[in-house]
Protein backbone atom coordinates (compact mmCIF):
# COMPACT_ATOMS: atom_id res chain seq x y z
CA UNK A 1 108.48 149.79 108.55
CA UNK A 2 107.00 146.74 107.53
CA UNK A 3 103.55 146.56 106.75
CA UNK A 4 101.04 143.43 106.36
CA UNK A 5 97.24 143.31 104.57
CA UNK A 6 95.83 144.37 107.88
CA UNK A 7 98.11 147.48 108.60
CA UNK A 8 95.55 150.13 108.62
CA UNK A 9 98.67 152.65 106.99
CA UNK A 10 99.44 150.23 104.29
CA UNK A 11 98.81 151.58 101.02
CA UNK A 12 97.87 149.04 98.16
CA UNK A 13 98.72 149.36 94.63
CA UNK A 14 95.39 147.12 94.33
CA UNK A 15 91.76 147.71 95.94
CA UNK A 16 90.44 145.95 98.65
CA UNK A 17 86.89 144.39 98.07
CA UNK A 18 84.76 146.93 97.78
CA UNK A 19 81.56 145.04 99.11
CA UNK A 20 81.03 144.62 102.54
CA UNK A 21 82.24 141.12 103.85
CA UNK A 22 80.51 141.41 106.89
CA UNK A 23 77.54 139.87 104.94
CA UNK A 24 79.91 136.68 104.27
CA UNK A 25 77.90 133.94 105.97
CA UNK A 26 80.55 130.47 106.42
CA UNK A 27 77.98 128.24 104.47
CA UNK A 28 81.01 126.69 102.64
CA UNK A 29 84.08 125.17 105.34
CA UNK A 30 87.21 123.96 102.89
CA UNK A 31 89.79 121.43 104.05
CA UNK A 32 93.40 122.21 103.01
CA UNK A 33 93.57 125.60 102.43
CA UNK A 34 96.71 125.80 100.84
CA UNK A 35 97.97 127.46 97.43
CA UNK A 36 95.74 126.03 95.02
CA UNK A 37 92.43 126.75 96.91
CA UNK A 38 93.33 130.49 97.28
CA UNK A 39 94.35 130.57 93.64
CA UNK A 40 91.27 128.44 92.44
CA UNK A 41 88.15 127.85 94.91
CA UNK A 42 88.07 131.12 96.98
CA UNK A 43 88.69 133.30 94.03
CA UNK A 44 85.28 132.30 92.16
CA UNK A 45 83.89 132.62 94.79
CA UNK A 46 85.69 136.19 95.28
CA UNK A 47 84.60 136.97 91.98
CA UNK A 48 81.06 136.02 92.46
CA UNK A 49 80.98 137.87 95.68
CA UNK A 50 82.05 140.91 93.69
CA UNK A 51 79.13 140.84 91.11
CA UNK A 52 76.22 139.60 92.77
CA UNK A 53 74.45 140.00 96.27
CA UNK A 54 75.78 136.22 97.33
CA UNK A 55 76.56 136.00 100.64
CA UNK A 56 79.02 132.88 101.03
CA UNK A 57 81.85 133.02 102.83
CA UNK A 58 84.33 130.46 103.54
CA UNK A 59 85.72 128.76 106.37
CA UNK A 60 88.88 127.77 105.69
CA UNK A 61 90.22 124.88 107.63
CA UNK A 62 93.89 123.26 107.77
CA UNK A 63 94.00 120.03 109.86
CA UNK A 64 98.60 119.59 109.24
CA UNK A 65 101.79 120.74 109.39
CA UNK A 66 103.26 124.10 111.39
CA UNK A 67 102.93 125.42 107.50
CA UNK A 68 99.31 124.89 107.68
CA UNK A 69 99.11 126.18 111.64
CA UNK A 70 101.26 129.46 110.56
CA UNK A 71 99.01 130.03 107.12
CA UNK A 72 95.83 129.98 109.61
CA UNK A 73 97.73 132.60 111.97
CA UNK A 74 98.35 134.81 108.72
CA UNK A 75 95.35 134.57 107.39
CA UNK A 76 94.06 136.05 110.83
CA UNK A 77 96.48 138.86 111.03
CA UNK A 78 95.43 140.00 107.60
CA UNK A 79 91.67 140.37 108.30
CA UNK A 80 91.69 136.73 105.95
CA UNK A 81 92.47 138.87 103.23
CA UNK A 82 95.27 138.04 101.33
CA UNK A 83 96.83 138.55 96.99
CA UNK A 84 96.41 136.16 93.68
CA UNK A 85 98.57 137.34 91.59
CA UNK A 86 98.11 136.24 87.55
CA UNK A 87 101.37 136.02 86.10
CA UNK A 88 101.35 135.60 82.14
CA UNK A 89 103.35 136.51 78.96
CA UNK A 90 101.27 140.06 78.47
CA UNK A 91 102.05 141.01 82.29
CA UNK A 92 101.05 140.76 85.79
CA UNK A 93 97.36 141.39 87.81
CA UNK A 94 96.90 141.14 91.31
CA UNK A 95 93.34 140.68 93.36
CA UNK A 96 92.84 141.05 96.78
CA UNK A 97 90.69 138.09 97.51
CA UNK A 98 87.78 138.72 100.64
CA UNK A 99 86.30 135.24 100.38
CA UNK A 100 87.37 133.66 103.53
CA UNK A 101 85.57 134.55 106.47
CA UNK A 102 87.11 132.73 109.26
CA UNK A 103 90.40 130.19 109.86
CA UNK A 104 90.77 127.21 111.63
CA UNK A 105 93.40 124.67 112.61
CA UNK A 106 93.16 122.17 115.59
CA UNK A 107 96.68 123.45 117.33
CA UNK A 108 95.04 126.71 117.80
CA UNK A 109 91.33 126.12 118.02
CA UNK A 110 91.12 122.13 118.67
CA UNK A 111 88.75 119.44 117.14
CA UNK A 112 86.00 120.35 118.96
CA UNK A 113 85.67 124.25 117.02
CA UNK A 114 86.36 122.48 113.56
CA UNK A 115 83.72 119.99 114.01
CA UNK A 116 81.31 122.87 115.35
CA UNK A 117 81.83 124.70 112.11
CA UNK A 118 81.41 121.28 109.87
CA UNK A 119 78.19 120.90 112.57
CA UNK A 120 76.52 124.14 111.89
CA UNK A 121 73.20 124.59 110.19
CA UNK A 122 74.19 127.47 107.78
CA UNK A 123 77.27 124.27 106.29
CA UNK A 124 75.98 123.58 103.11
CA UNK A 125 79.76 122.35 101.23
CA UNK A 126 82.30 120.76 102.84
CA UNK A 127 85.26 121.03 100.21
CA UNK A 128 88.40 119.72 99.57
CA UNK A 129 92.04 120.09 98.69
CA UNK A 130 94.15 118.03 100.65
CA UNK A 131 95.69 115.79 97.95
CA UNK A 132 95.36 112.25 97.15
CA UNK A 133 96.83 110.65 99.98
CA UNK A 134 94.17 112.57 102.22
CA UNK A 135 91.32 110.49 101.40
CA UNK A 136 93.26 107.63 102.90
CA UNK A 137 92.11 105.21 100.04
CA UNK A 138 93.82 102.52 98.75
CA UNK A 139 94.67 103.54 94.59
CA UNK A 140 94.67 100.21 93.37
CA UNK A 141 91.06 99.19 94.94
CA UNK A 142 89.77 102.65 95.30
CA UNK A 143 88.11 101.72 98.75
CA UNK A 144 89.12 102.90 102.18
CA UNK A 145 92.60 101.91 103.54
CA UNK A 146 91.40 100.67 106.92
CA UNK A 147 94.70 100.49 108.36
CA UNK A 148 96.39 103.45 107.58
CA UNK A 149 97.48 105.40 111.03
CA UNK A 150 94.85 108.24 110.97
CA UNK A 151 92.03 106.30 109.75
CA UNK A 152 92.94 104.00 113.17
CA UNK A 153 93.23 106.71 114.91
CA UNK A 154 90.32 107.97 114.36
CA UNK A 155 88.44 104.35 114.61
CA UNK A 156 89.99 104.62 117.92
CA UNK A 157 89.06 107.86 119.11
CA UNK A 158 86.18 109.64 116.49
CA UNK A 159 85.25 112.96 118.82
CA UNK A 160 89.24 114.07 118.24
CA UNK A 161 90.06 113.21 114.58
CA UNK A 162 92.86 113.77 112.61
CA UNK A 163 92.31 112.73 109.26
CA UNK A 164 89.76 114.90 107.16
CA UNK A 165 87.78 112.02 106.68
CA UNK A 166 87.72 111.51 110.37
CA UNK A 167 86.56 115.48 110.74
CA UNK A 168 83.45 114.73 108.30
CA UNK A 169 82.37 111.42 109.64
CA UNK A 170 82.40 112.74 112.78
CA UNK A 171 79.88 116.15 112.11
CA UNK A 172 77.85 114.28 110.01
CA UNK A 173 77.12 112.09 113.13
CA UNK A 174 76.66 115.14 115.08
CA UNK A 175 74.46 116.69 112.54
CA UNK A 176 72.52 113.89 112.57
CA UNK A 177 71.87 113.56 115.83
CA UNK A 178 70.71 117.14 116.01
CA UNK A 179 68.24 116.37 113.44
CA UNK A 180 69.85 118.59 110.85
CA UNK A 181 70.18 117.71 107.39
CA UNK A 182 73.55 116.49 105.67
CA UNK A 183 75.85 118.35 103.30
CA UNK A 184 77.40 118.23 100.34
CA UNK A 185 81.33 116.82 100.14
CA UNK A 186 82.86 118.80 97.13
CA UNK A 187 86.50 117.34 96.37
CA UNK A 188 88.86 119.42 93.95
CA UNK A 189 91.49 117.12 94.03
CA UNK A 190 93.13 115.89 90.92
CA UNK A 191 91.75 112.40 90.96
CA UNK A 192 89.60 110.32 88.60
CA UNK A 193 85.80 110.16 89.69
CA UNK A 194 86.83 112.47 92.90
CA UNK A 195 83.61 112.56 94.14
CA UNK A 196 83.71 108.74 94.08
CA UNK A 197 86.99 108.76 95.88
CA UNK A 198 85.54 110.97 98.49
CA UNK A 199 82.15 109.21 98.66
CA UNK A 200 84.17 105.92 99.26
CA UNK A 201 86.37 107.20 102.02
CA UNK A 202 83.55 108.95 103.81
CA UNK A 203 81.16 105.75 103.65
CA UNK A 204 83.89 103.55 104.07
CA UNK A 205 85.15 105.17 107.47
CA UNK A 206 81.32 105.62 108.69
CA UNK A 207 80.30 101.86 107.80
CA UNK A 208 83.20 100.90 110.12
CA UNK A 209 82.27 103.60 112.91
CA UNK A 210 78.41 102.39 112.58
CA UNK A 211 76.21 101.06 109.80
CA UNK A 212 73.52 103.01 110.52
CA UNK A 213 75.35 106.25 110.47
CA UNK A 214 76.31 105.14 107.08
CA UNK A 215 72.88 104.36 105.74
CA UNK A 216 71.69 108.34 106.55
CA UNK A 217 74.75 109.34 104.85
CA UNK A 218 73.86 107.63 101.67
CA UNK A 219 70.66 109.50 101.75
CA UNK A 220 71.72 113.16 103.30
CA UNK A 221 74.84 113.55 101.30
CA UNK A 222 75.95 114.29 97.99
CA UNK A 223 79.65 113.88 96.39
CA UNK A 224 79.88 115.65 93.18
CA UNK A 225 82.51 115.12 90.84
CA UNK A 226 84.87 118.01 89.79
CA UNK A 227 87.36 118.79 86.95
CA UNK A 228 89.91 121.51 88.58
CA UNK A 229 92.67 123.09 86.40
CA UNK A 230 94.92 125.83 87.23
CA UNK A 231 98.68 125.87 87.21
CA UNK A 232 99.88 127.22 91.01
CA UNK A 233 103.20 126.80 91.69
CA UNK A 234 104.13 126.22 95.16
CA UNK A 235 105.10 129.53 97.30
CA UNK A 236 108.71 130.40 97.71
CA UNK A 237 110.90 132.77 99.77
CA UNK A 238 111.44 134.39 95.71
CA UNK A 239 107.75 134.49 95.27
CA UNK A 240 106.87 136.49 98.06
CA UNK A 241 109.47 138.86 97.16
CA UNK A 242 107.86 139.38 94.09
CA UNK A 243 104.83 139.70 95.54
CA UNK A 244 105.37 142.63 98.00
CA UNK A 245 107.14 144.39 94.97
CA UNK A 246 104.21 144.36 93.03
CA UNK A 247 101.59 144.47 95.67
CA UNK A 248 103.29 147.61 98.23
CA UNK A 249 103.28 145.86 101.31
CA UNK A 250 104.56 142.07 102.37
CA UNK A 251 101.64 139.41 101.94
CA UNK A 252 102.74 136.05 103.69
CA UNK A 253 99.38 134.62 102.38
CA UNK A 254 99.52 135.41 98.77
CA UNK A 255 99.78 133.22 95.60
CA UNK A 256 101.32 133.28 91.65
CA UNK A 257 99.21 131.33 89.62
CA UNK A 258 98.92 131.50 85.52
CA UNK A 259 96.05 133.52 83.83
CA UNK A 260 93.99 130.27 82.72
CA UNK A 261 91.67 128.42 85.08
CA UNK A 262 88.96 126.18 84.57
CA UNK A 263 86.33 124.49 86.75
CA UNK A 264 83.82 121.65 85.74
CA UNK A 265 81.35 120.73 88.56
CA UNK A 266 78.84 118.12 88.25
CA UNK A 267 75.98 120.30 89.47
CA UNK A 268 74.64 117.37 92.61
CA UNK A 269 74.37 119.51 95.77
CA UNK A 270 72.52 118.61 99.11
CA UNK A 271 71.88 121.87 100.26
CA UNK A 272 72.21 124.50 97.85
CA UNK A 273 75.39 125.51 96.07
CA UNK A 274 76.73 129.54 95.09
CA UNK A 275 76.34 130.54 91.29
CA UNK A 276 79.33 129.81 90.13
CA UNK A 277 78.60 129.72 86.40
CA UNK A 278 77.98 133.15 86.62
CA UNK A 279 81.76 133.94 86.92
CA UNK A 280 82.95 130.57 84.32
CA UNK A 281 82.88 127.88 86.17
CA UNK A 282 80.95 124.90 84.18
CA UNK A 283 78.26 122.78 85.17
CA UNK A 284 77.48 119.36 83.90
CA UNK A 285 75.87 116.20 84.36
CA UNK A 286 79.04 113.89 83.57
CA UNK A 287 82.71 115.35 84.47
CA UNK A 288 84.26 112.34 83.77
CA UNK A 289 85.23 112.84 79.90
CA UNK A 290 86.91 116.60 81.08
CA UNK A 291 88.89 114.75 84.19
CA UNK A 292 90.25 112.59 82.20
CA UNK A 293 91.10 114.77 79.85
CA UNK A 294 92.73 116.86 81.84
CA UNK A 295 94.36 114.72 83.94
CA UNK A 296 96.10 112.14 80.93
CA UNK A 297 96.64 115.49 79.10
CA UNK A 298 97.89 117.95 81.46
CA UNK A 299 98.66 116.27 84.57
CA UNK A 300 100.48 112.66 82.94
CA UNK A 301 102.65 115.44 80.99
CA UNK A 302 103.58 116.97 84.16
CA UNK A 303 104.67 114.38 85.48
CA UNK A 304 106.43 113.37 82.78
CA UNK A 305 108.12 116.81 82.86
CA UNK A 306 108.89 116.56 86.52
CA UNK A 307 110.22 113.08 86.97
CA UNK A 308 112.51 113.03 83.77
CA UNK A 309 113.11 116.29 83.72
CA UNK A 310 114.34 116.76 87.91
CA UNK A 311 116.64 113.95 86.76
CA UNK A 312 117.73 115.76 83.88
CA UNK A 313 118.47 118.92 86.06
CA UNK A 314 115.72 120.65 84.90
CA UNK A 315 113.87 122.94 88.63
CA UNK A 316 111.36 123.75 86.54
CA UNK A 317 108.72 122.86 84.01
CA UNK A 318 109.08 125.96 81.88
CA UNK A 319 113.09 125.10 81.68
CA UNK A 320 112.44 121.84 80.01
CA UNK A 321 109.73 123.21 77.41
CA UNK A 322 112.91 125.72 76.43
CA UNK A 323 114.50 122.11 74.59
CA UNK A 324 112.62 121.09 71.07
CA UNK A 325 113.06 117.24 72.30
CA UNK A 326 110.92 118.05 75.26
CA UNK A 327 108.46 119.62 73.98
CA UNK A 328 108.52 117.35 70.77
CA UNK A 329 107.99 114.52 73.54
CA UNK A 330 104.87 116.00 75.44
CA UNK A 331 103.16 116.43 72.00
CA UNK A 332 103.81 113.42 71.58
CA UNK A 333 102.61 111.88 74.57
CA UNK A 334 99.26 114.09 74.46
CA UNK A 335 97.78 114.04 71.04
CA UNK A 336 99.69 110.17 70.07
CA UNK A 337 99.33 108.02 73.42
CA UNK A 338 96.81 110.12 75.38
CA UNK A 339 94.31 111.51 72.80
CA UNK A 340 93.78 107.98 71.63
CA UNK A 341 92.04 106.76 75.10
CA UNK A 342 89.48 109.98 75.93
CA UNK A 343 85.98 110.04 74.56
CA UNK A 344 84.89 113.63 74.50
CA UNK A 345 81.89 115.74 74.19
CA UNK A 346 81.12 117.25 70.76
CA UNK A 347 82.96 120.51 70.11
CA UNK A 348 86.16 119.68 72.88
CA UNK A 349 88.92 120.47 70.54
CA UNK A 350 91.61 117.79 71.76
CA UNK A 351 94.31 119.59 69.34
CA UNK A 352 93.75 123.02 70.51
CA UNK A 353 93.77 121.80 73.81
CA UNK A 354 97.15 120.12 73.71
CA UNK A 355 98.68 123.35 72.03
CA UNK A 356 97.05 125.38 74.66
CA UNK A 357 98.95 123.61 77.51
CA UNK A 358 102.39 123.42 75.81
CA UNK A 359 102.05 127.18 75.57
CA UNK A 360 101.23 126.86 79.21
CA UNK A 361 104.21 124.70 80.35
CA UNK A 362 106.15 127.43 78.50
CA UNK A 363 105.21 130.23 80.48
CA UNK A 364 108.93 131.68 82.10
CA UNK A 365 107.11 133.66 84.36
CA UNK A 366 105.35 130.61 86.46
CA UNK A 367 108.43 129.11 87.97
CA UNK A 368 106.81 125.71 88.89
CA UNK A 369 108.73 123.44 90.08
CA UNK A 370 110.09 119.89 88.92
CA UNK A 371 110.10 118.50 92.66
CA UNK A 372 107.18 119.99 93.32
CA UNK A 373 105.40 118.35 90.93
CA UNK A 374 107.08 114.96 91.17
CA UNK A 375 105.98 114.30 94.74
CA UNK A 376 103.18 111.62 96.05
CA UNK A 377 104.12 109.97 92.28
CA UNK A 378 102.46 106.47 93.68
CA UNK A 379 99.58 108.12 93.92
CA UNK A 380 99.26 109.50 90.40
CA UNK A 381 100.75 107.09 88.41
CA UNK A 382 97.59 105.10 88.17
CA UNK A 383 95.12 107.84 86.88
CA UNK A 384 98.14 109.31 84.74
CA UNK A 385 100.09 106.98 82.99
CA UNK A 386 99.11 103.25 84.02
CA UNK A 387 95.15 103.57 83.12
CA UNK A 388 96.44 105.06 79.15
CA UNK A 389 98.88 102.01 79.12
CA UNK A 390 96.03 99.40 79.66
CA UNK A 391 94.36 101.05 76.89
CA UNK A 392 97.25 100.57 74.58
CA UNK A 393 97.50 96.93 75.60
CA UNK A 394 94.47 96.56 74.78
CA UNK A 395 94.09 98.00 71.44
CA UNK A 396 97.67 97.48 70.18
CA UNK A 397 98.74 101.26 70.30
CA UNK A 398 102.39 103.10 70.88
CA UNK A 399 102.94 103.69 74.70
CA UNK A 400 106.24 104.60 74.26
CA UNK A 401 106.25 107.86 75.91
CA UNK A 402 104.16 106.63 78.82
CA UNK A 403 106.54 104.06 79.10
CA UNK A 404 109.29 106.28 79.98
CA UNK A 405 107.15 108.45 82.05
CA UNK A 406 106.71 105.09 84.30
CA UNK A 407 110.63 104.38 84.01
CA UNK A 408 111.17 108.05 85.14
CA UNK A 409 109.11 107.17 88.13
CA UNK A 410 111.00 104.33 88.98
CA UNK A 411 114.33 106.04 88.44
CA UNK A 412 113.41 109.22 90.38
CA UNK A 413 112.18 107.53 93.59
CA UNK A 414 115.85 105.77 93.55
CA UNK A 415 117.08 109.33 95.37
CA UNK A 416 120.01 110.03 93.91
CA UNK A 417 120.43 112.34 90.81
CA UNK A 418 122.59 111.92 87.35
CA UNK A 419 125.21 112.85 89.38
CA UNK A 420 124.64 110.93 92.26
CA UNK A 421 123.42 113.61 94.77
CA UNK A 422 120.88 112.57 97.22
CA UNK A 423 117.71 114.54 97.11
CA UNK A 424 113.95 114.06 99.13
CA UNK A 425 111.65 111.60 97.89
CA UNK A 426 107.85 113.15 99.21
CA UNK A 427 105.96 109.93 98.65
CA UNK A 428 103.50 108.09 101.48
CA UNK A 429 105.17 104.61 100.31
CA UNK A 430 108.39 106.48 101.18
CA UNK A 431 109.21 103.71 103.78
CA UNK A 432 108.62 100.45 101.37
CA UNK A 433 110.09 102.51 98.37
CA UNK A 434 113.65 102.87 100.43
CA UNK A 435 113.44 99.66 101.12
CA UNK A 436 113.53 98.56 97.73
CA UNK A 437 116.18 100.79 97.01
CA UNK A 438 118.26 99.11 99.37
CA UNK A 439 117.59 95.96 98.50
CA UNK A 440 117.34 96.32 94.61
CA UNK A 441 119.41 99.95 93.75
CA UNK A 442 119.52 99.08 90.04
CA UNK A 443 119.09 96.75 86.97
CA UNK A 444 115.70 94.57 85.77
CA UNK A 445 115.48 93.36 89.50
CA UNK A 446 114.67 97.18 90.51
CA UNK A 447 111.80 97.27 87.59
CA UNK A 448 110.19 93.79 89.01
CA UNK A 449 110.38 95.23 92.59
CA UNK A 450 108.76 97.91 91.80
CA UNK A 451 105.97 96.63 90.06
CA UNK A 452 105.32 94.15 92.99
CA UNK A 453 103.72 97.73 94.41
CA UNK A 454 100.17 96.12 93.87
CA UNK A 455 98.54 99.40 95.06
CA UNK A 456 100.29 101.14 92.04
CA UNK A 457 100.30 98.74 89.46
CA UNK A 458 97.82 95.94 90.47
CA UNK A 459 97.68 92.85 89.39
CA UNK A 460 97.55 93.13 85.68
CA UNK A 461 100.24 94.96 84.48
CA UNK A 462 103.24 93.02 86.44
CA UNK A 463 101.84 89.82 84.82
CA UNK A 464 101.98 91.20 81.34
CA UNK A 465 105.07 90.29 79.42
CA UNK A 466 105.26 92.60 76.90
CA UNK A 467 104.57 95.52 79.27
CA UNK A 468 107.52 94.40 81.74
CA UNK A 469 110.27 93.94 79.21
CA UNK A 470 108.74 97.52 77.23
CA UNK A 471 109.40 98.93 81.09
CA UNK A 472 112.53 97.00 81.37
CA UNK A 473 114.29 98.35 78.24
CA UNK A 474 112.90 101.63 78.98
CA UNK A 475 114.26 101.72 82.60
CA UNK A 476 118.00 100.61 81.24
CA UNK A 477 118.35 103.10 78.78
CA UNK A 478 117.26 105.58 81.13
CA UNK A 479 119.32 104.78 83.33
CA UNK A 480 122.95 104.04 81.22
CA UNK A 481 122.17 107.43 78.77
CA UNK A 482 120.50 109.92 81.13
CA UNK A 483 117.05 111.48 81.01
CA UNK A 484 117.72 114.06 78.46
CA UNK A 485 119.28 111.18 75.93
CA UNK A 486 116.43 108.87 76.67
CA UNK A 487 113.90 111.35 75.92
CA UNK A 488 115.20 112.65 72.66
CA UNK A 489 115.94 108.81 71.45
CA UNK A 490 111.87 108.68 71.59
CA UNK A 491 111.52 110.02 67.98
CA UNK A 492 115.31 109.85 66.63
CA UNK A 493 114.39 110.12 63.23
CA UNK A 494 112.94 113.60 63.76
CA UNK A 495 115.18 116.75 63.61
């Protein structure tokens, strides 16, 4: 017989919590509660929970997708308990993780029970994982994209919204006109400034809805910046195999992540905020110098990885770091074309840091995925790749890997393999980028096209020369030697 978390006969090889959750109070409501936040957000908090008398609990909200509707129903069924497993070189632990104290998705509750838990006086955080296409901002001017289809819809119609945006706007209003105070927006997306982002979107949408509304958000809400970092590849069919081995009973909820993680929180909250230093999170007064780091270091490798290395016919990361040109290659681009651009605090170890994440990339036993990664790549190209390349234009430096990584792009969003198989392209300029394919499937033409993308590459870059034909050249050979050819000619005078 097949058992779930909740089966009172299931026997665990791993504990439940042994505190009592019915002391959880929902004074923290997260948007997008997919793999990441279970692996990342919710298990601080699970671990603070464990040592201390804290009594936040999370309500965890998913606004999309049957995926997100049928994670919600889960996470019911299993008493919103649900696995992390650590996966690294030394072994495997699993935690059962009691953080969340109630689920929510409009299909099965509606708007109005979302925006009643956003509304309620106990809300002190409203956080945030829903990517960067969720805060419906423009990349290129950073403000909010007024006509995109949600944020319309919800211009249209603000008591049922769709977008999270919509969902805060809309319960700050109603907080405010209850006279209670505002809260604080957390994001924990992978985004420069994030808290920027967010404060941007949120202000943007409630200046359109109703200046006043916007001029008490200003003053009742805060929008911290945050430095997130933990590798959590996406759940498959395999995973949860591997999961109910280890764990004794099936968990449709649970998550493989790697041993490291790493938080950095700029310590601004409205209303109070849980100790999470206490269990090594990090707070600061700037996050900016870590984000960046982290997300030209880590995240501008990955996609690197993913782009080139999907074309290649690499499906994961940790395939490609098996190859010496590879890895020579990330190195490369870390400590030669990103290094060069980050100012950090005294004592951040930039080498050790690099090392650290090739031995990360490495790890066999996280089985994250190329095409994973390589989705929504008009979004992240900017932060990336594109904002390093500026500084090389700048100051005269080698972009050469960065280069390639932007050439990868280009060549990946084409659709069609090394071999010429058709695959998905996840990307919210899907529609304009197939019509460029059409129009322009190959050659220099394809490279100008592209670039016209102003909200990817602005104005700047297309109108600098040496940038387009460095692009240009890198694009060709890409595309007449193949990805693994074009990476190893990066440094052919090393073994």
């Amino acid at each position: 017989m097949e058992h779930t978390l909740a089966h009172p006969d299931a026997t665990l090889t791993v504990p439940r919590p042994a505190w009592d959750r019915a002391r959880l109070v929902p004074r923290m409501v997260h948007i997008g509660c997919g793999a990441f936040h279970r692996a990342h957000q919710a298990m601080y908090l699970h671990q603070l929970l464990a040592s201390s008398d804290c009594d936040w609990g999370i309500c965890a909200v998913n606004l999309m997708s049957e995926s997100g509707r049928r994670l919600v129903e889960q996470l019911r069924e299993q008493e919103m308990l649900y696995s992390v497993t650590e996966s690294g070189e030394s072994g495997q632990t699993q935690t059962l993780i009691g953080a969340i104290k109630e689920a929510l998705h409009p299909a099965l509750d509606g708007c109005d029970a979302i925006l009643r838990a956003l509304a309620r006086p106990e809300t002190a955080i409203v956080s945030l994982t829903v990517t960067e296409k969720g805060y419906c901002v423009n990349p290129a001017s950073g403000q909010l994209d007024r006509h995109h289809p949600l944020i319309q819809h919800d211009l249209s119609d603000p008591g049922r919204p769709k977008s999270a945006v919509g969902f805060i706007v809309e319960a700050l209003r109603l907080r405010r006109d209850a006279g209670l105070p505002g809260f604080t927006v957390l994001a924990c997306d992978n985004l420069r400034e994030n808290g920027h982002v967010a404060r941007a979107a949120v202000l943007g949408l409630a200046q359109l809805r109703d200046a006043a509304l916007a001029t008490w958000i200003e003053a009742q809400v805060t929008f911290p910046c945050t430095m997130v970092d933990r590798i959590v590849p996406a759940v498959t069919e395999e995973t949860q195999q591997e999961i109910a081995a280890l764990l004794g009973v099936n968990d449709p909820c649970g998550v493989v992540c790697e041993p490291f993680s790493q938080w950095v929180i700029e310590d601004n909250f409205a209303q109070g905020r849980p100790a999470w230093d206490r269990v090594g999170a990090q707070f600061v007064d700037d996050v900016a110098p870590f984000e960046l780091m982290k997300l030209r270091m880590l995240n501008g490798s990955h996609s690197f990885l993913a782009w080139l290395g999907y074309l290649a016919g690499y499906t994961t990361v940790a395939e490609t770091m098996q190859q010496p040109v590879w890895r020579r290659a990330v190195r490369a681009l870390m400590l030669n074309e990103q290094r060069p651009t980050l100012r950090m605090p005294e004592g951040v170890d930039l080498d050790a840091y690099a090392e650290a994440l090739v031995s990360r990339f490495s790890n066999p036993s996280l089985r994250h995925r190329t095409a994973q990664i390589a989705s929504d790549g008009s979004q992240k190209l900017p932060q990336r790749m594109l904002d390093s390349i500026r500084y090389h234009l700048q100051h005269g430096g080698d972009y050469r890997c960065l280069a390639l990584g932007v050439a990868g792009w280009m060549r990946y969003v084409l659709g069609k393999d090394e071999r010429g198989e058709p695959y998905e392209v996840v990307d919210p300029l899907y529609v304009t980028l197939q019509q460029i394919n059409q129009q322009h499937p190959e050659g220099r033409d394809r490279v100008t096209a592209l670039l016209g993308l102003r909200a990817v590459f602005s104005d700047d870059l297309p109108a600098h020369k040496a940038f387009v034909e460095t692009l240009q050249a890198a694009y060709a050979h890409l595309c007449q030697h193949g990805a693994e050819a074009a990476v190893a000619a990066l440094f052919p005078e090393e073994p």
